[in-house]
N, C-alpha and C. Protein backbone atom coordinates (compact mmCIF):
# COMPACT_ATOMS: atom_id res chain seq x y z
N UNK A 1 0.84 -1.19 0.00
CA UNK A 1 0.00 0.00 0.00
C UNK A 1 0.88 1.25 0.00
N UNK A 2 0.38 1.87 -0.77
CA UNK A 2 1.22 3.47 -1.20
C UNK A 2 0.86 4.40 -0.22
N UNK A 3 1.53 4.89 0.76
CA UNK A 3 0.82 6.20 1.53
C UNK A 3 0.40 7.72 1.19
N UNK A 4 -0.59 8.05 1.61
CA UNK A 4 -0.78 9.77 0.98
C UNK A 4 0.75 10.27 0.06
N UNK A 5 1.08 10.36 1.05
CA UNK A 5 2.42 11.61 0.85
C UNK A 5 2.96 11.05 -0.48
N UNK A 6 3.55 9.72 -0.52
CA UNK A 6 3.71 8.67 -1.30
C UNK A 6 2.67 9.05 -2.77
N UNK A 7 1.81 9.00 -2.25
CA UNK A 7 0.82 9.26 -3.89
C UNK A 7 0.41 9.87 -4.21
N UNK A 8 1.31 11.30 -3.39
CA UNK A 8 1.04 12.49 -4.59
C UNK A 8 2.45 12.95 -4.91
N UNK A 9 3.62 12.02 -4.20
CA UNK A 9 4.86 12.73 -5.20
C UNK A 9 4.94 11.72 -6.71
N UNK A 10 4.12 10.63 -6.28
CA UNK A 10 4.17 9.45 -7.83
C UNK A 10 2.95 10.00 -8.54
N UNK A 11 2.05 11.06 -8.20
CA UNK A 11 0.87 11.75 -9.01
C UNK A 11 1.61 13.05 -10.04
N UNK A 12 2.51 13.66 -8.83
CA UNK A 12 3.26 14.45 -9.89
C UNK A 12 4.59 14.17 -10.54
N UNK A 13 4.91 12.77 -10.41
CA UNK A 13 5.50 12.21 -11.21
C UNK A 13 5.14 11.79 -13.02
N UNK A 14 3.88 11.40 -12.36
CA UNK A 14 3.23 11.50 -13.83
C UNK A 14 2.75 12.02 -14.40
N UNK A 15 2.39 13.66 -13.74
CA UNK A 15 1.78 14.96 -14.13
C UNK A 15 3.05 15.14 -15.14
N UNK A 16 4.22 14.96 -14.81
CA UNK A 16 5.58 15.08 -15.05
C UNK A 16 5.75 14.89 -16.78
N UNK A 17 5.35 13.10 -16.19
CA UNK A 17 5.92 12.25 -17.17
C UNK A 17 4.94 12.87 -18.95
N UNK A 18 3.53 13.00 -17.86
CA UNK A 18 2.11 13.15 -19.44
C UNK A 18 2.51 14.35 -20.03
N UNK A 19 3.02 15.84 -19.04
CA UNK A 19 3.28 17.02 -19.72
C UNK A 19 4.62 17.20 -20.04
N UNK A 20 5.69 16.17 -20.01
CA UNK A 20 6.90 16.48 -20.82
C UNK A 20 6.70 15.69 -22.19
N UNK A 21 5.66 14.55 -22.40
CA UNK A 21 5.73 13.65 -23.54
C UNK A 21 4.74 14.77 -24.26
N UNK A 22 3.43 15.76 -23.73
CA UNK A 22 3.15 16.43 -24.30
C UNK A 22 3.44 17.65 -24.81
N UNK A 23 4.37 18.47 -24.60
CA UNK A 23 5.38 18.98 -25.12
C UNK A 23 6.65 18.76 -25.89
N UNK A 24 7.05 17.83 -25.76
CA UNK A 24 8.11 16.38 -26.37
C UNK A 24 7.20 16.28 -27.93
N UNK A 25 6.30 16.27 -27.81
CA UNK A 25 5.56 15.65 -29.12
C UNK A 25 4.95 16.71 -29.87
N UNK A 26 4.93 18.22 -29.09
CA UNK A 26 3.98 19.20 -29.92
C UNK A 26 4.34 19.49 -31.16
N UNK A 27 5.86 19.73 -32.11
CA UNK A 27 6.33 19.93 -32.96
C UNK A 27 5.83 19.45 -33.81
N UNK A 28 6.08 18.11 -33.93
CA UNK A 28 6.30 16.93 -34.40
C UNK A 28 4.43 16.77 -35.16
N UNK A 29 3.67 16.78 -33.73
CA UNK A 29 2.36 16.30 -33.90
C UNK A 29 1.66 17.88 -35.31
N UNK A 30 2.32 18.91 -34.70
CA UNK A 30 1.62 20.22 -35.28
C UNK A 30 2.29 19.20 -36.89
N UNK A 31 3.59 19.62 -37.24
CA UNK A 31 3.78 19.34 -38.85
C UNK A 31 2.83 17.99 -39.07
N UNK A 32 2.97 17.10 -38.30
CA UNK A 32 1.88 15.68 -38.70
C UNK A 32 0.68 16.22 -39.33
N UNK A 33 -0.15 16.90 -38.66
CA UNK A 33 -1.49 17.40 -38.82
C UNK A 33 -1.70 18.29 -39.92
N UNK A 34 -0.46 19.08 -40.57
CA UNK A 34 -0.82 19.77 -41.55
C UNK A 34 -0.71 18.49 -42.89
N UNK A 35 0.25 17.58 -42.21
CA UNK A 35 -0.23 16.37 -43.75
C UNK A 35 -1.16 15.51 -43.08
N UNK A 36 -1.81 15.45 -42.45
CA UNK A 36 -2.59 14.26 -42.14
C UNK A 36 -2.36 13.36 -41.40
N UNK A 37 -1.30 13.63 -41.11
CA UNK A 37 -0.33 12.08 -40.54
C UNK A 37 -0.89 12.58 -38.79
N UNK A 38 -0.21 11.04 -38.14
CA UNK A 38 -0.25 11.02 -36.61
C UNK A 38 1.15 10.63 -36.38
N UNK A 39 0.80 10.50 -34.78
CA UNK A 39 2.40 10.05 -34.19
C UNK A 39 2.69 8.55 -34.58
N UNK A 40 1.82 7.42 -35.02
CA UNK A 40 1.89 6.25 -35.67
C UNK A 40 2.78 6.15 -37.11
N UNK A 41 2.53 7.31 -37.72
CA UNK A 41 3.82 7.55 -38.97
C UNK A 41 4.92 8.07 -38.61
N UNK A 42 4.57 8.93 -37.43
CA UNK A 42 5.85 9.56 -37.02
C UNK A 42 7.24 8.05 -36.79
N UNK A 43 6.59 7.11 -35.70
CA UNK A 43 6.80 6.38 -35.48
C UNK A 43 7.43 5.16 -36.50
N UNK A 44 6.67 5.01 -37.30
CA UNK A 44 6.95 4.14 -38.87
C UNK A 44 8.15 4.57 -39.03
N UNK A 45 8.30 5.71 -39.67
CA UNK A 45 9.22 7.19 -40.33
C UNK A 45 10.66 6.81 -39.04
N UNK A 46 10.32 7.01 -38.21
CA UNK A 46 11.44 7.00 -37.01
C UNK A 46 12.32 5.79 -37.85
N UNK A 47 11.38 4.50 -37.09
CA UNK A 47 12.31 3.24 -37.17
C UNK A 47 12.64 2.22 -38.31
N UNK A 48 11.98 3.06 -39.51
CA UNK A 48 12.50 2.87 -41.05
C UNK A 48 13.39 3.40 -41.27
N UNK A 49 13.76 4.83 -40.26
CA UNK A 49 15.01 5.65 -40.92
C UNK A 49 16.38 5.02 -40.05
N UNK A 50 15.74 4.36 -39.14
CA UNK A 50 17.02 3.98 -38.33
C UNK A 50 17.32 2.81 -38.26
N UNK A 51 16.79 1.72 -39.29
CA UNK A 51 16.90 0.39 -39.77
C UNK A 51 16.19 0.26 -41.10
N UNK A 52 17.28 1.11 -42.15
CA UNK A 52 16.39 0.48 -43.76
C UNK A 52 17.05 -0.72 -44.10
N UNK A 53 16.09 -1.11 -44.54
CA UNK A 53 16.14 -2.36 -44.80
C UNK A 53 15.37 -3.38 -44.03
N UNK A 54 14.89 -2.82 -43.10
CA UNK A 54 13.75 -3.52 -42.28
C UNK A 54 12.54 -3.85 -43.18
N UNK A 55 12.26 -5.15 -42.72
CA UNK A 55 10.91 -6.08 -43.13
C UNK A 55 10.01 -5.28 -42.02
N UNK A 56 8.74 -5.52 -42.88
CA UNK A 56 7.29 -5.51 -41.93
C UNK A 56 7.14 -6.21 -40.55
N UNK A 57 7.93 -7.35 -40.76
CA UNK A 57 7.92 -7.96 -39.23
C UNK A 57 8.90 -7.68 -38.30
N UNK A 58 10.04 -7.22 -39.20
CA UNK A 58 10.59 -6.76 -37.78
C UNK A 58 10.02 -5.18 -37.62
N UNK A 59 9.87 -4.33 -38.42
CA UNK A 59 9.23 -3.50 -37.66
C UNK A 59 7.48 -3.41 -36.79
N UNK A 60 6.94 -4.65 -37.22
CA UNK A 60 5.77 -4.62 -36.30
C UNK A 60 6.47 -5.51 -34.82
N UNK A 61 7.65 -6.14 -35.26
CA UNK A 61 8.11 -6.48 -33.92
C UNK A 61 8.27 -5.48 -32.69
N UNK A 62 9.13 -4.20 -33.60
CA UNK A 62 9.86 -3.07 -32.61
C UNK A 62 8.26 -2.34 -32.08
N UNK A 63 7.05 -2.23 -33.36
CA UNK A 63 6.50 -1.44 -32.30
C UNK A 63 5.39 -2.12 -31.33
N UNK A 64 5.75 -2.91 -31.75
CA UNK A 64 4.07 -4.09 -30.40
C UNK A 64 3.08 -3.82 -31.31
N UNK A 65 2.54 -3.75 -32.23
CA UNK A 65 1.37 -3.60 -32.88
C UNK A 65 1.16 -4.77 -34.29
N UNK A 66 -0.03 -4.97 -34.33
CA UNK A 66 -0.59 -6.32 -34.67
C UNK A 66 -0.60 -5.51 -36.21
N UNK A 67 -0.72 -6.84 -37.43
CA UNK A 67 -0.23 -6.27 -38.73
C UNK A 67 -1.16 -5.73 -39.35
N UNK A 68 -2.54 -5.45 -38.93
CA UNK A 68 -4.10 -4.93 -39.31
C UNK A 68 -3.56 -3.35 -38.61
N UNK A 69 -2.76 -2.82 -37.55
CA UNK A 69 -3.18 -1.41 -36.94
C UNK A 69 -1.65 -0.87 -37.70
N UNK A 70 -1.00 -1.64 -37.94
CA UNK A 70 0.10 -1.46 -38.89
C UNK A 70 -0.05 -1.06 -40.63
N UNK A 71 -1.08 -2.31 -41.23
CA UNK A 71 -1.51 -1.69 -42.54
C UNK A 71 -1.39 -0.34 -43.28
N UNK A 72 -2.54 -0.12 -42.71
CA UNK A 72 -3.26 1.58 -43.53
C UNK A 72 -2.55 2.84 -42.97
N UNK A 73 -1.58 2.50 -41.95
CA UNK A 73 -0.31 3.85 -42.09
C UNK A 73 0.31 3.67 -42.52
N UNK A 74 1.19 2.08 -42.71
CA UNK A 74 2.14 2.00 -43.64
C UNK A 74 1.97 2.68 -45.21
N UNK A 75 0.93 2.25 -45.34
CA UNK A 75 0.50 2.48 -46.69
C UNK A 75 0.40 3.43 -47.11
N UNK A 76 -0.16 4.19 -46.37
CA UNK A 76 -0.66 5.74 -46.71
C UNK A 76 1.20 6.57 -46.78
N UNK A 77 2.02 6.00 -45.85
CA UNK A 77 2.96 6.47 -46.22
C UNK A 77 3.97 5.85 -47.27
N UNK A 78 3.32 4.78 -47.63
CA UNK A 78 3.96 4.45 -48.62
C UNK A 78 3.33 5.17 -50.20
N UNK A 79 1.84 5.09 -50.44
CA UNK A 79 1.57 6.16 -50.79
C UNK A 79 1.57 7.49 -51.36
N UNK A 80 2.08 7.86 -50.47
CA UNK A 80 2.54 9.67 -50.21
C UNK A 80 3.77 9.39 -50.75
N UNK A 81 4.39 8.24 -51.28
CA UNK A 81 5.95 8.32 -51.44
C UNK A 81 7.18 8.31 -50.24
N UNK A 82 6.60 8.17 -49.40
CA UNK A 82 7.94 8.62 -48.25
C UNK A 82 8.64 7.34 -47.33
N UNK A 83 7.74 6.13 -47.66
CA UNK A 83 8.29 4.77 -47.60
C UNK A 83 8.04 4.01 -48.84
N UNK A 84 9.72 3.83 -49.07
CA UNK A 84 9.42 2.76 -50.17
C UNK A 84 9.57 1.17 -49.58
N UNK A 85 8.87 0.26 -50.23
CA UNK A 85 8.96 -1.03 -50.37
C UNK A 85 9.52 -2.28 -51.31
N UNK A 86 10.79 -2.68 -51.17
CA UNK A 86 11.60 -3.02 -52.22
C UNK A 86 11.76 -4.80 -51.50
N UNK A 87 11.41 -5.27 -52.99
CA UNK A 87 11.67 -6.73 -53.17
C UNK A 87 12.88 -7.56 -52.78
N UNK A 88 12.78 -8.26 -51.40
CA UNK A 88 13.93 -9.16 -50.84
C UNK A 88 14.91 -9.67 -52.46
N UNK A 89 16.11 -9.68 -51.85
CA UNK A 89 17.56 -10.22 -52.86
C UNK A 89 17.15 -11.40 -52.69
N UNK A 90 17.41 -12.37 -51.59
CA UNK A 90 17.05 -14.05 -51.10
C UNK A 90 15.98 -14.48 -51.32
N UNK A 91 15.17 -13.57 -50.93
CA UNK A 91 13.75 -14.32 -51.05
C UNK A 91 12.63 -13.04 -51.42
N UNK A 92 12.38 -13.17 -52.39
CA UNK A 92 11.59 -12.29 -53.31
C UNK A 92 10.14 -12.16 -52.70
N UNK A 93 9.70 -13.07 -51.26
CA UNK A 93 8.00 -12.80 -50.93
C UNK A 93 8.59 -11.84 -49.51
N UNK A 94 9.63 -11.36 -49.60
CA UNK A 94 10.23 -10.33 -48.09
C UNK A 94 9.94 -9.06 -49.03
N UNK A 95 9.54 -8.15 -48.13
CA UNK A 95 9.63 -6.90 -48.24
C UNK A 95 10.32 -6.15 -47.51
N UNK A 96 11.60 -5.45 -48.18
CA UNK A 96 12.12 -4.27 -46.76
C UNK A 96 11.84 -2.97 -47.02
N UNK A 97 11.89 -2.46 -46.27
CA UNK A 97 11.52 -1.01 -45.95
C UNK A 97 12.82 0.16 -46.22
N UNK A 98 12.31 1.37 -46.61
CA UNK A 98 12.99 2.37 -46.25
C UNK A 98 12.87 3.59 -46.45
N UNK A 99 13.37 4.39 -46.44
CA UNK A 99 12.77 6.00 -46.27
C UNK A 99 13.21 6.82 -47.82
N UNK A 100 12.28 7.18 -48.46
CA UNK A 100 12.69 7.57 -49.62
C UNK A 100 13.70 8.86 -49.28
N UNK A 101 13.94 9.61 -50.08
CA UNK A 101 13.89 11.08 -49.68
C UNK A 101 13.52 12.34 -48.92
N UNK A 102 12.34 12.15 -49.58
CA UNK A 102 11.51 12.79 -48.92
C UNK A 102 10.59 12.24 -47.54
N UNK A 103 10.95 10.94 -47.45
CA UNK A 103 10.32 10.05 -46.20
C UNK A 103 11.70 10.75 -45.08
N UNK A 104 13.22 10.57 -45.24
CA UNK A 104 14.24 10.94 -44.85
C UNK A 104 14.05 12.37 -44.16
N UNK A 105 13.61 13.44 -45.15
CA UNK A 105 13.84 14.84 -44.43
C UNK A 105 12.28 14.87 -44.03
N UNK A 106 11.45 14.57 -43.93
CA UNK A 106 10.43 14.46 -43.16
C UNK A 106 10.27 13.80 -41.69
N UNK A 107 11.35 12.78 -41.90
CA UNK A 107 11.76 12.25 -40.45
C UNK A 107 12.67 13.22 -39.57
N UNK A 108 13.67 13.99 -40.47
CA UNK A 108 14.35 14.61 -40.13
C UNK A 108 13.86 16.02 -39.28
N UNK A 109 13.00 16.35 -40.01
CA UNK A 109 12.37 17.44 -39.53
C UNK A 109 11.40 17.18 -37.97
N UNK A 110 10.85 15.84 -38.19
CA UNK A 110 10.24 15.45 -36.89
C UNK A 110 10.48 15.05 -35.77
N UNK A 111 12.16 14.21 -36.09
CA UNK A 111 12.47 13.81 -34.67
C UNK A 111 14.10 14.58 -34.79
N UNK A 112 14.26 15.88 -35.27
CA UNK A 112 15.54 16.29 -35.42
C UNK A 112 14.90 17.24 -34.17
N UNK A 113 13.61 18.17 -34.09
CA UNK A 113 13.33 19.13 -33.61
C UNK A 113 13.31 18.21 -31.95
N UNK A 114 13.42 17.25 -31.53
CA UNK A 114 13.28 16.27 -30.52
C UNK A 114 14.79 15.89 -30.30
N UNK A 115 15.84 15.79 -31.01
CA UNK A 115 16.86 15.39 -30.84
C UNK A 115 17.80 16.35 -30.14
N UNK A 116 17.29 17.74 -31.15
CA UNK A 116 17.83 19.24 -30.84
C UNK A 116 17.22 19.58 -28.96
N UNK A 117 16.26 19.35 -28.84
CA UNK A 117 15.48 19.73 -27.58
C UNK A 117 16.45 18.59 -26.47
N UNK A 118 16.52 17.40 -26.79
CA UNK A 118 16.89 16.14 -25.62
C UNK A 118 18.47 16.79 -26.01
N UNK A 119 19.23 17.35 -26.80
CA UNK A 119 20.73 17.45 -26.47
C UNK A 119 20.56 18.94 -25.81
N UNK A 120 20.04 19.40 -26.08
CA UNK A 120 19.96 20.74 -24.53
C UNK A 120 20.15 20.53 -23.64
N UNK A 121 18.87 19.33 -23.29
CA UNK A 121 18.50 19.68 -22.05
C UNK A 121 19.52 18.13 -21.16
N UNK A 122 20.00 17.60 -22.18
CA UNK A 122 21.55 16.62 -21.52
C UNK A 122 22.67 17.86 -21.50
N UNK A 123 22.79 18.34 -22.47
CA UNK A 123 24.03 19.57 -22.01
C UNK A 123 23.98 20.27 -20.27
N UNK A 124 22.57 20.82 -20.84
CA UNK A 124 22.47 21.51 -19.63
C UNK A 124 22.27 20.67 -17.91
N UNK A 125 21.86 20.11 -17.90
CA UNK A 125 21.92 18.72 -17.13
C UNK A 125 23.23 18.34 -16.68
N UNK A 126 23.93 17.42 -17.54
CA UNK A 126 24.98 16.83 -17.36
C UNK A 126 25.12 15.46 -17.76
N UNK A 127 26.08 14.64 -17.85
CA UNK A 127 26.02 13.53 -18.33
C UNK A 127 25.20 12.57 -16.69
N UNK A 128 25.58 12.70 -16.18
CA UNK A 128 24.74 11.93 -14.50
C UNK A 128 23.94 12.01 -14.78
N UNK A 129 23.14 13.21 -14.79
CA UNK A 129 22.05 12.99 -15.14
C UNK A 129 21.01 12.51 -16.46
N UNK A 130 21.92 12.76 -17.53
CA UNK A 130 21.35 12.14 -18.17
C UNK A 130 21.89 10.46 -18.14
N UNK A 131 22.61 10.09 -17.94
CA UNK A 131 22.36 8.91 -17.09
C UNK A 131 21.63 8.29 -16.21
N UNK A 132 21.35 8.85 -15.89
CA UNK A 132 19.92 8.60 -14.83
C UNK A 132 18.68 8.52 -15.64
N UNK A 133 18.21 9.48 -15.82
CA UNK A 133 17.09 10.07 -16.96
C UNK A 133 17.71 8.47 -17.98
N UNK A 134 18.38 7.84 -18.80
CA UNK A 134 18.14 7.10 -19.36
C UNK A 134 18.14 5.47 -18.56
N UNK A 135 18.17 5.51 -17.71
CA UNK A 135 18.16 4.04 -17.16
C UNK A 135 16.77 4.63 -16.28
N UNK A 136 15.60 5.31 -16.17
CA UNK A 136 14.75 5.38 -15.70
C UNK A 136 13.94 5.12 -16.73
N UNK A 137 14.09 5.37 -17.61
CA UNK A 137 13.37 5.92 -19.26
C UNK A 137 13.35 3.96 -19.68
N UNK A 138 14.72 3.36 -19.38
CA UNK A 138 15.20 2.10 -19.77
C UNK A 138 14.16 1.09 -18.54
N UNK A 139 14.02 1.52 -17.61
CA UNK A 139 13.38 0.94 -16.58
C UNK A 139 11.81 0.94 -17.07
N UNK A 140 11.49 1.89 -17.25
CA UNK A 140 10.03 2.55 -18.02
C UNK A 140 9.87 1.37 -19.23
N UNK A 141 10.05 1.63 -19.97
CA UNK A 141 10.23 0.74 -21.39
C UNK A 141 10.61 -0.74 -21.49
N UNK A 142 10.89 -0.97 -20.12
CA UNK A 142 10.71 -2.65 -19.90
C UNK A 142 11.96 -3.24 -20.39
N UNK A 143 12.45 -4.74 -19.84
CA UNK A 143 13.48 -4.97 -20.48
C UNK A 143 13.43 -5.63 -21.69
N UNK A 144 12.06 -5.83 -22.58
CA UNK A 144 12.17 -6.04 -23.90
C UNK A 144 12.26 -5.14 -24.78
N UNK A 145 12.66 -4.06 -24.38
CA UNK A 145 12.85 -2.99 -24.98
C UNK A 145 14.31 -1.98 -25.16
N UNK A 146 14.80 -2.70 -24.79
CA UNK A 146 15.88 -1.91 -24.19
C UNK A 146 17.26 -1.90 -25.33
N UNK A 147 16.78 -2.82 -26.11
CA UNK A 147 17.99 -3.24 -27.15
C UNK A 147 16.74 -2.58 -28.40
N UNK A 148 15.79 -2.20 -28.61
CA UNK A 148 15.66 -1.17 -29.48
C UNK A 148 15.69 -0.13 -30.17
N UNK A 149 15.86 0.70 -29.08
CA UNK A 149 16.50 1.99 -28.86
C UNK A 149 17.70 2.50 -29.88
């Protein structure tokens, strides 16, 4: 059992956690919305740009999502042009993934403005702390997760 005092410094822990991921994400979400997109492409876009050559299964591996809630964003960004889908060398029924061009500086633009913000605020911080801040973040995200990153 959690005591008062106890459950309101873990209440504004997560007041914490909801209004830094919602600020963390405002950039990102505003350019999404002027194309249509959500944080689910953002997401696609992320871990296509940081493993091309990734198959559909390993990227529905990295994000936990079943291959029906995966579909119709892939697509739409494939689509739009900004993921292409190119025919396995070995085995011609694989599909890998990757970020066209314009899939590239669209990623760039979305998680660069996030990259720029998290090396601030480690500068300004310090490495301890951001040491900390990442083995809490690593604690958060479970240990099947931890080699994704």
């Amino acid at each position: 059992m959690i005591d008062a005092s106890r459950e309101q410094e873990l209440n504004r822990a997560l007041e914490l956690f909801f209004f830094g991921y919602r600020e963390f994400t405002a950039y990102p979400d505003e350019v999404l919305a002027t194309r249509g997109l959500g944080r689910v492409h953002h997401r696609i876009l992320y871990f296509v740009g940081r493993n091309p050559g990734l198959t559909v299964g390993e990227l529905l591996d990295i994000l936990g999502v079943s291959k029906q809630a995966l579909n119709a964003p892939l697509r739409r960004l494939m689509a739009e042009g900004l993921v292409v889908n190119a025919v396995g060398d070995s085995d011609r029924r694989v599909r890998h993934l990757r970020l066209s061009d314009a899939g590239a500086a669209l990623e760039r633009e979305l998680s660069g403005s996030q990259r720029e913000r998290m090396a601030a605020i480690f500068a300004a911080e310090g490495p301890e702390r951001e040491a900390a801040w990442r083995a809490i973040m690593g604690a958060v995200a479970g240990p099947d997760n931890e080699g994704e990153a």
